[in-house]
Protein backbone atom coordinates (compact mmCIF):
# COMPACT_ATOMS: atom_id res chain seq x y z
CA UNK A 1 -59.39 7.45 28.61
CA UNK A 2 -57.96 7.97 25.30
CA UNK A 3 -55.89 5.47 23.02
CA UNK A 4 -52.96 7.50 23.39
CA UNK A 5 -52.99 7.10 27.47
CA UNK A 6 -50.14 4.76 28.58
CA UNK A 7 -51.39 0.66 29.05
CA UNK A 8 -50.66 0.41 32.49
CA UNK A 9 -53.51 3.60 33.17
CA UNK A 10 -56.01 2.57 30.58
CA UNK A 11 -56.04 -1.48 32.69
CA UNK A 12 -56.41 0.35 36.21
CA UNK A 13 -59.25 2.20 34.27
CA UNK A 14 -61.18 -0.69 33.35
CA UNK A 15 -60.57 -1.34 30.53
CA UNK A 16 -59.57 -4.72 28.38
CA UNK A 17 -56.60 -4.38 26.76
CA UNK A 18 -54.25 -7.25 24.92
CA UNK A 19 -51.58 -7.87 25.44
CA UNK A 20 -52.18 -6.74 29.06
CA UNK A 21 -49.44 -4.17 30.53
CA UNK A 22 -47.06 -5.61 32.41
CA UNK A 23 -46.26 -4.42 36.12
CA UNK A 24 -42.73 -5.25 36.81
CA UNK A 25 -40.85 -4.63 40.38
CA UNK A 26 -37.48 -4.64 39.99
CA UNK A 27 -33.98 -4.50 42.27
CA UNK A 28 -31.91 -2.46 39.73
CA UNK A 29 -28.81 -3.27 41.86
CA UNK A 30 -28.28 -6.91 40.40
CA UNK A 31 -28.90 -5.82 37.13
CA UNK A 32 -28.45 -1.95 36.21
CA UNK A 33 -24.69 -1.38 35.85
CA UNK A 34 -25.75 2.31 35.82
CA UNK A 35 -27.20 1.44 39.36
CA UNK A 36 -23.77 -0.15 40.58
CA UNK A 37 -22.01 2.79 39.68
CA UNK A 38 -24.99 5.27 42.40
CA UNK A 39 -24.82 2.16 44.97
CA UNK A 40 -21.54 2.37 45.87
CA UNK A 41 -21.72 6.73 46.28
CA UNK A 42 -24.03 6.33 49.34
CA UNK A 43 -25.31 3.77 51.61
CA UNK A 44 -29.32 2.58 50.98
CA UNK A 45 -31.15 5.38 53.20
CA UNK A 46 -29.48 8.07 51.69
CA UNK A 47 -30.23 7.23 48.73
CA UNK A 48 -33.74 7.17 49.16
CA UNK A 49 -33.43 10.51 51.02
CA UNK A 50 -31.82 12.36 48.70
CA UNK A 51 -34.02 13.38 45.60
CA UNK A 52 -30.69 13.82 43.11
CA UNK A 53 -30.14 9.73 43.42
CA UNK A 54 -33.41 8.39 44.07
CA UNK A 55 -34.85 10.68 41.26
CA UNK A 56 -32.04 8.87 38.91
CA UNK A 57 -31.92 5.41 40.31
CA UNK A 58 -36.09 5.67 39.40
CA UNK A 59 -35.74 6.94 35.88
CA UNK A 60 -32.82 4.44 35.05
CA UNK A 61 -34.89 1.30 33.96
CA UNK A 62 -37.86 3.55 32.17
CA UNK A 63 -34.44 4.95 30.32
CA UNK A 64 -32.93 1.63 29.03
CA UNK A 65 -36.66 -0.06 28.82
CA UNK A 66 -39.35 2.65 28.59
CA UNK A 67 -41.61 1.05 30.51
CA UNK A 68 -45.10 2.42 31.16
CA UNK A 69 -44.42 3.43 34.38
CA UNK A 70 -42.10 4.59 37.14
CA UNK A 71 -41.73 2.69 40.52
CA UNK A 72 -40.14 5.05 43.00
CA UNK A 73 -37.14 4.09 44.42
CA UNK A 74 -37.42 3.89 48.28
CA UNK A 75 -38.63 1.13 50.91
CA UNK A 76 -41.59 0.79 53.41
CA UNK A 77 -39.28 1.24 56.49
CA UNK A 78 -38.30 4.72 55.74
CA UNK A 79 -41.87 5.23 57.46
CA UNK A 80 -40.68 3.40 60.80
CA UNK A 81 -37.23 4.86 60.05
CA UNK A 82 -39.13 8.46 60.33
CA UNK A 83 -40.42 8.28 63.62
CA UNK A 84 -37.14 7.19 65.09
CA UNK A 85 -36.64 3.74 64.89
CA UNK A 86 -33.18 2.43 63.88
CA UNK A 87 -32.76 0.48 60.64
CA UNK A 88 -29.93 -0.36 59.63
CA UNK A 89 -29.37 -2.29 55.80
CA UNK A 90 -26.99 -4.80 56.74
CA UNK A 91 -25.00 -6.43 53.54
CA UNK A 92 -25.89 -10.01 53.02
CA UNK A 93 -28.87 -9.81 55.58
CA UNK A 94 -31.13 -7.18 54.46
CA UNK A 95 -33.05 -4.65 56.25
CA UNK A 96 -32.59 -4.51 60.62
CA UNK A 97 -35.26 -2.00 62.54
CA UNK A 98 -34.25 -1.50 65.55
CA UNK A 99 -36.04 -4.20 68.60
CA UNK A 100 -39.21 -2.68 70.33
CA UNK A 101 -39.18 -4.12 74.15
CA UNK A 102 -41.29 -2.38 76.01
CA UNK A 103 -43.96 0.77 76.18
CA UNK A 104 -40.75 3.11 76.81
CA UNK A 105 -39.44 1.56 73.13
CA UNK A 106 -42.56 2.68 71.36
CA UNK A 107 -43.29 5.33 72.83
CA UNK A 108 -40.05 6.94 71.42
CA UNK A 109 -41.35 6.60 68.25
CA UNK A 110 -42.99 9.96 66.81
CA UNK A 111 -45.35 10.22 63.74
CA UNK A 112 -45.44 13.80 63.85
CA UNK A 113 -41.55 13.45 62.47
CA UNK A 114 -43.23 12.08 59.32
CA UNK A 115 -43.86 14.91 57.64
CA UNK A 116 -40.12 16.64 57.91
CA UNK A 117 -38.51 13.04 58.13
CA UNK A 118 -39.79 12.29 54.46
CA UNK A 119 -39.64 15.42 52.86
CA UNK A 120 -37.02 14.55 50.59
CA UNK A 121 -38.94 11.59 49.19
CA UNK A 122 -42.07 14.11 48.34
CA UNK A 123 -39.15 15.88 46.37
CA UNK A 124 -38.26 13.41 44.68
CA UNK A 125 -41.67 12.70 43.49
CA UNK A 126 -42.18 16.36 42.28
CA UNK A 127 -39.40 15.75 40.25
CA UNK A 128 -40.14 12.60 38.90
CA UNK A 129 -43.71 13.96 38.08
CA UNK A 130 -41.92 16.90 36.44
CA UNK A 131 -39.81 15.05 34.50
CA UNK A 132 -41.79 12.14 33.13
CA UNK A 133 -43.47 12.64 30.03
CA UNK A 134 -47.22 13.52 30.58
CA UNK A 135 -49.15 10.97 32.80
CA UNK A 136 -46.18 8.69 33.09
CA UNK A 137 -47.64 6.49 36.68
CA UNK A 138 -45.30 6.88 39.01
């Protein structure tokens, strides 16, 4: 990998770098004023399924810090969210899937919704990858 590469890429690569790139997760919401303003347009599933805001709400920290990398902005449950389970991001409490009680309960949950039920998050990483500079790690 060449000099030039971005930190974060050259590390997963092997090789010895100082000082060492920095991985940082982040909840933009308690700190990104930019982020306050998108929060309180849509509640937290739609914007992680629609590729306009979670396209922005990703690039806003590599904007004001330009980091080495992008981490998409999304969560694990949209996967159980997908197949049909309810979630539901209550304020103060977090994330709520809906109970599974019996064989009925998960059997109503379909993987083959995947696909459709996450396209917009594939979106959004075409444009991310379209918009970040080069090989920008998303």
């Amino acid at each position: 990998m060449t000099d030039t590469a971005k930190p974060l890429l050259r590390v997963l690569q092997g090789e010895a770098l100082w000082p060492p790139p920095l991985w940082l997760m982040r909840q933009a919401g308690r700190y990104l004023p930019e982020f306050r303003a998108l929060r309180d347009q849509a509640d937290f599933i739609t914007r992680c399924m629609t590729p306009d805001l979670a396209t922005e709400i990703t690039l806003q920290p590599i904007r004001r810090y330009a980091m080495d990398g992008a981490i998409l902005f999304s969560d694990i449950l949209i996967l159980p969210w997908a197949m049909g389970q309810s979630l539901e991001f209550v304020p103060g409490t977090g994330p709520v899937l809906g109970a599974i009680r019996s064989a009925s309960d998960l059997a109503r949950l379909d993987p083959k919704r995947v696909p459709d039920a996450t396209a917009p998050v594939m979106e959004t990483l075409r444009r991310l990858r379209a918009t970040l500079d080069g090989p920008d790690p998303i």
